[in-house]
C-alpha atoms as a PDB file:
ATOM      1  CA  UNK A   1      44.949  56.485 -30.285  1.00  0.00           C
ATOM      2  CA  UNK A   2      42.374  55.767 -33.187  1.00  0.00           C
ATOM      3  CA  UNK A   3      41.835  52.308 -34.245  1.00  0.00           C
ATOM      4  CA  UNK A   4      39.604  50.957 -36.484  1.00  0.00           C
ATOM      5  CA  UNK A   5      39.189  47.792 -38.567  1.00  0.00           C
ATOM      6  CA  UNK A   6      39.999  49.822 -41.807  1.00  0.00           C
ATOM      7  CA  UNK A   7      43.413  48.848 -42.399  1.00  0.00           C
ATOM      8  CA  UNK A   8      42.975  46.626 -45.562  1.00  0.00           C
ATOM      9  CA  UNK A   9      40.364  49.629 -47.108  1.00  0.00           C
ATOM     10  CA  UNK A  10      42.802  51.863 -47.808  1.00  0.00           C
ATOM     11  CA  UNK A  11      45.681  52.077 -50.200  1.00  0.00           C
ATOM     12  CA  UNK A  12      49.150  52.531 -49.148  1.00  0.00           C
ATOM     13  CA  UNK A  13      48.989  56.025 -50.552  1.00  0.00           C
ATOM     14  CA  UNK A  14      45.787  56.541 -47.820  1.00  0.00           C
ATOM     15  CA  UNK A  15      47.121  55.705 -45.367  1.00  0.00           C
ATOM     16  CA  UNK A  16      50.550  57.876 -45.436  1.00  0.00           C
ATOM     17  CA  UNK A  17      48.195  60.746 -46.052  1.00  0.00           C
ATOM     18  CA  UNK A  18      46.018  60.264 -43.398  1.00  0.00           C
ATOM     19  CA  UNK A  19      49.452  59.607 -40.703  1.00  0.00           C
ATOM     20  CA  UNK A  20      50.831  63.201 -41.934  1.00  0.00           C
ATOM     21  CA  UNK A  21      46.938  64.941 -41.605  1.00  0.00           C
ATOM     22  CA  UNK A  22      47.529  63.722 -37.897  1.00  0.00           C
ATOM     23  CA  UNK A  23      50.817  64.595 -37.583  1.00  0.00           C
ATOM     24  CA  UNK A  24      50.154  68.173 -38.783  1.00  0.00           C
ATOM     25  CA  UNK A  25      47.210  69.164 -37.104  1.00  0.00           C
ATOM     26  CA  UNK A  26      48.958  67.478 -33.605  1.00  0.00           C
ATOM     27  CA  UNK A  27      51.910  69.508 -34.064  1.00  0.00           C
ATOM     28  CA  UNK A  28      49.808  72.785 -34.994  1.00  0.00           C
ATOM     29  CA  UNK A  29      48.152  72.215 -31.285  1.00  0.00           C
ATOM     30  CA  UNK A  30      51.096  71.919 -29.690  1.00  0.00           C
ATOM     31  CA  UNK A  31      52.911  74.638 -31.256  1.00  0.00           C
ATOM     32  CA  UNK A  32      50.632  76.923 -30.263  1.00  0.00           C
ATOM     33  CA  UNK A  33      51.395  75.627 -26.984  1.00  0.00           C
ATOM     34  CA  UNK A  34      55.161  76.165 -26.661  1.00  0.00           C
ATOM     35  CA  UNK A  35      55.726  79.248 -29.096  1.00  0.00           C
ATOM     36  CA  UNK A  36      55.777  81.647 -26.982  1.00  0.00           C
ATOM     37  CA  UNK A  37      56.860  79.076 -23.521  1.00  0.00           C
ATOM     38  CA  UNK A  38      59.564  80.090 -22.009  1.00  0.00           C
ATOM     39  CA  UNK A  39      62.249  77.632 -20.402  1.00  0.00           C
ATOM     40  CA  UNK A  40      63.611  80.138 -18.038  1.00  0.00           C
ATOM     41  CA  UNK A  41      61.355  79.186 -15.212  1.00  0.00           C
ATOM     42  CA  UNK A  42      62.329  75.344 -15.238  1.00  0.00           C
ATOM     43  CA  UNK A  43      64.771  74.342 -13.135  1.00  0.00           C
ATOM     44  CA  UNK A  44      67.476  72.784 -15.221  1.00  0.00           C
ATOM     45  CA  UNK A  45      67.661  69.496 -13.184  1.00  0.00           C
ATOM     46  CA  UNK A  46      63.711  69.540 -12.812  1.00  0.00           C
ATOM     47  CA  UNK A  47      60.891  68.411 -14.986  1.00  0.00           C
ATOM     48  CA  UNK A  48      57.444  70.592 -15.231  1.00  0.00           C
ATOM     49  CA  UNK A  49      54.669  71.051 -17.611  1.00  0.00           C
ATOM     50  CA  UNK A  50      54.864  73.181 -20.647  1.00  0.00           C
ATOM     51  CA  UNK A  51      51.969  76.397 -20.393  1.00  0.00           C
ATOM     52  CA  UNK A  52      51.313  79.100 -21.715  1.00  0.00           C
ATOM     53  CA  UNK A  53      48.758  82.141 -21.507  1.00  0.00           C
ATOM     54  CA  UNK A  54      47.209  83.233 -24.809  1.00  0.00           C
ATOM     55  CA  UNK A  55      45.516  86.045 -26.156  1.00  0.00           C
ATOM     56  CA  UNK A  56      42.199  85.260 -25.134  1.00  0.00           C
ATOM     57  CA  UNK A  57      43.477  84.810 -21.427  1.00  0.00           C
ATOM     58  CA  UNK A  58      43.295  81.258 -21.865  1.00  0.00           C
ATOM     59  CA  UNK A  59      46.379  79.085 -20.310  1.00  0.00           C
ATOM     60  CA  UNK A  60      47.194  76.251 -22.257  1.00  0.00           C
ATOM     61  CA  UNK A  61      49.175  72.886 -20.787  1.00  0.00           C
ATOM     62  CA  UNK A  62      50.980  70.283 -22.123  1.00  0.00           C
ATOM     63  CA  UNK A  63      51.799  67.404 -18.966  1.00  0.00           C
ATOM     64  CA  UNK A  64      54.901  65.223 -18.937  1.00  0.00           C
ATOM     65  CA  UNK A  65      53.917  61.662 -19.328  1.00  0.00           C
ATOM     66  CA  UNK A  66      54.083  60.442 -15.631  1.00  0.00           C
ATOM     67  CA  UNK A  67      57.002  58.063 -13.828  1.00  0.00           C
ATOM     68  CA  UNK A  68      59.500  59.964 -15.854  1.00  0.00           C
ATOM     69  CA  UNK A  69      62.959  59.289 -13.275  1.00  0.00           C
ATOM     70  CA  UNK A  70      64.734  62.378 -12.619  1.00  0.00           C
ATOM     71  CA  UNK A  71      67.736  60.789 -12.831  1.00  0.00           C
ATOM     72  CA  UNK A  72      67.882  60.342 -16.631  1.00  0.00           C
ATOM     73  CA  UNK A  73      67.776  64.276 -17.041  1.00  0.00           C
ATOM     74  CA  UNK A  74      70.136  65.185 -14.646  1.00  0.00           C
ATOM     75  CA  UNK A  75      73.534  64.211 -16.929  1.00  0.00           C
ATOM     76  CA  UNK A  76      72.116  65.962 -19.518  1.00  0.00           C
ATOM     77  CA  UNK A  77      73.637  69.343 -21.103  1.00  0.00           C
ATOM     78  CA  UNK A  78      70.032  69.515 -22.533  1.00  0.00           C
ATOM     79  CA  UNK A  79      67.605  71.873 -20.780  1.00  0.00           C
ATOM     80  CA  UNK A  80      64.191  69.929 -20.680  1.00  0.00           C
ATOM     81  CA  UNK A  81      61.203  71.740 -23.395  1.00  0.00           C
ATOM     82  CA  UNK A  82      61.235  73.199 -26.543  1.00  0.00           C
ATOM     83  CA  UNK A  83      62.236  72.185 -28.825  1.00  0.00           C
ATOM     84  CA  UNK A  84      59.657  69.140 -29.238  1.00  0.00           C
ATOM     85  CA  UNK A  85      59.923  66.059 -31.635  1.00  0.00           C
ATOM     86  CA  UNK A  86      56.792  65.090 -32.597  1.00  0.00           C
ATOM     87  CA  UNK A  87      56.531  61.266 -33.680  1.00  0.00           C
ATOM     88  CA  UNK A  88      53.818  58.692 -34.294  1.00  0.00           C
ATOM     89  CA  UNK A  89      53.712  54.965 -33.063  1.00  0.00           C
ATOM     90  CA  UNK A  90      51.890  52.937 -35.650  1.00  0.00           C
ATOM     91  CA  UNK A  91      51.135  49.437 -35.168  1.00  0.00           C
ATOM     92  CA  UNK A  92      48.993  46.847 -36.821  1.00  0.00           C
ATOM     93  CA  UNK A  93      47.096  43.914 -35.319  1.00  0.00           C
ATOM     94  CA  UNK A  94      45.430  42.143 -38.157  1.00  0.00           C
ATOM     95  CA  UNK A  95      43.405  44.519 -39.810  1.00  0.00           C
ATOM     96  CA  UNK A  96      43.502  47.346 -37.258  1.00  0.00           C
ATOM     97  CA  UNK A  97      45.350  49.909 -37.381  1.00  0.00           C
ATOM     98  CA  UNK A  98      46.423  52.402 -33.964  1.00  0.00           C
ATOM     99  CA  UNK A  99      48.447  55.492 -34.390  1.00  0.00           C
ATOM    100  CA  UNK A 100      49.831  57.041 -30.909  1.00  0.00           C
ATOM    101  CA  UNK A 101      51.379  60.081 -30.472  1.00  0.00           C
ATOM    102  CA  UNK A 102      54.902  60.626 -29.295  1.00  0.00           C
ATOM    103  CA  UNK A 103      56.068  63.715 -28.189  1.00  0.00           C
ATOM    104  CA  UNK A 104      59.426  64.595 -26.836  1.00  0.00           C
ATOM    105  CA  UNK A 105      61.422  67.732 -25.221  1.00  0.00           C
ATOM    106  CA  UNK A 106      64.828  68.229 -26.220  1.00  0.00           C
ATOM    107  CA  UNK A 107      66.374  66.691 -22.894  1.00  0.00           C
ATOM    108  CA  UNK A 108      64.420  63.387 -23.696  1.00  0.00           C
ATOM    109  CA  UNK A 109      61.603  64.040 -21.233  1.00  0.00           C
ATOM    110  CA  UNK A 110      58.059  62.717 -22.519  1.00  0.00           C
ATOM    111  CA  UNK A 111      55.131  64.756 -22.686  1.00  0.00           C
ATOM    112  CA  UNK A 112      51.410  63.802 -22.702  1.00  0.00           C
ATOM    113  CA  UNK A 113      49.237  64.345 -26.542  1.00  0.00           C
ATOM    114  CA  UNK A 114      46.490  65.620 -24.734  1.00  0.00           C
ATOM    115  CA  UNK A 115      45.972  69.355 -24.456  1.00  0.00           C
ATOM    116  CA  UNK A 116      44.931  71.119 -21.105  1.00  0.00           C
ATOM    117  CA  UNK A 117      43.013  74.547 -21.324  1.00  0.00           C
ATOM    118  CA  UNK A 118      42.273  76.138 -18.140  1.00  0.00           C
ATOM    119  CA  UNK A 119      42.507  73.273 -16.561  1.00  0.00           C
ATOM    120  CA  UNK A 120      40.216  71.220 -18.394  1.00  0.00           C
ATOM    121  CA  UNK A 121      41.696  68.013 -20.780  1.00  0.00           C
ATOM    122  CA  UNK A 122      40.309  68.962 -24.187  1.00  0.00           C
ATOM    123  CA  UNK A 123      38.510  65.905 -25.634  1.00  0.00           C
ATOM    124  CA  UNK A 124      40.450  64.243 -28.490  1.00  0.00           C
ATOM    125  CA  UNK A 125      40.709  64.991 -31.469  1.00  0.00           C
ATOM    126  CA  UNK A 126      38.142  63.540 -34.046  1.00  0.00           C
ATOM    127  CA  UNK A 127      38.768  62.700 -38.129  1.00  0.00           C
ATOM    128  CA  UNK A 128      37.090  61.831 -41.251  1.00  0.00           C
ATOM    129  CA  UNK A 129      38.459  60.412 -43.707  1.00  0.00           C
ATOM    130  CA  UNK A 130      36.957  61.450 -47.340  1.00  0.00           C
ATOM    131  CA  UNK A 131      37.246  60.297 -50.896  1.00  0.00           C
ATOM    132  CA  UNK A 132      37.538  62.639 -53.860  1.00  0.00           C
ATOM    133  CA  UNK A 133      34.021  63.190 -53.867  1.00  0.00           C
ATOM    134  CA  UNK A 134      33.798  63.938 -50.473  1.00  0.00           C
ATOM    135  CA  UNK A 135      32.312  60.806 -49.224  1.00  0.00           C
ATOM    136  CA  UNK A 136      32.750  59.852 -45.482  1.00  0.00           C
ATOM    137  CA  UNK A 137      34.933  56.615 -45.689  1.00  0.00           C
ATOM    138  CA  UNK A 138      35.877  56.516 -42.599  1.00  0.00           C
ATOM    139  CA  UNK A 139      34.919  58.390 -39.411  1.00  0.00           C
ATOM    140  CA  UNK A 140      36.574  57.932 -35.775  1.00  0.00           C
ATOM    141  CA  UNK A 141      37.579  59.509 -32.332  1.00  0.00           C
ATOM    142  CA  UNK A 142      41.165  59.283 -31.125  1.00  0.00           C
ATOM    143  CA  UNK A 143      41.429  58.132 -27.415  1.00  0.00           C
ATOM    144  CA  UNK A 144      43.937  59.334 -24.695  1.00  0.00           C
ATOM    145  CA  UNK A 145      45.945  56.525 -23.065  1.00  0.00           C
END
């Protein structure tokens, strides 16, 4: 999540631009991720993370978000993974603004924004937000959880 009292300093126009920058570069990462994943190893009725080995030799993983019940997949047709909806959960508290992550396999299931190479969370993502000029207006850190 990034939050920051900046809500009120942007326009409207800002503000959409700045959700879709997100939105792109979050669905880029993941992506990568599940490209080249293949669902065939997943147990229909079971729920496991989403990996994959690239190139490099590096193995990517994206978690399911945790307390998931089992039962909720099971009556499903759908097989859990790819494909993944990608959505963001804005809300406002005054003048702050937080923008989550939301991303979803195609059997519901819930899967964590962060990004796991070899093993390791990667930190989150950071932004700037520039003028026309190229001025720093705004400069922040997402945060997992």
């Amino acid at each position: 999540m990034f939050s920051k009292n900046y809500y009120n300093f942007f326009s409207q126009k800002t503000k959409v631009f700045f959700a879709a920058s997100i939105i792109t570069v979050l669905a880029v990462m993941i992506g990568l991720i599940i490209r080249s994943c293949s669902t065939s190893s997943r147990p229909h009725s079971g729920l496991s993370p989403l990996s994959i080995t690239d190139k490099n030799g590096d193995k990517w993983v994206l978690d399911l978000v945790k307390g998931q019940p089992l039962s909720r997949f099971k009556g499903s047709n759908a097989k859990p993974g790819p494909p993944l909806l990608l959505r963001t959960d804005v809300q406002t508290k005054g003048r702050e603004v937080s923008i989550g992550l939301i991303v979803e396999g195609q059997a519901g299931e819930k899967y964590a924004g962060g990004v796991i190479k070899n093993g390791q969370q990667q930190p989150p993502p950071r932004l700037k937000i520039l003028n026309k000029a190229g001025a720093v207006l705004a400069a922040g850190e997402f945060k997992y959880g």
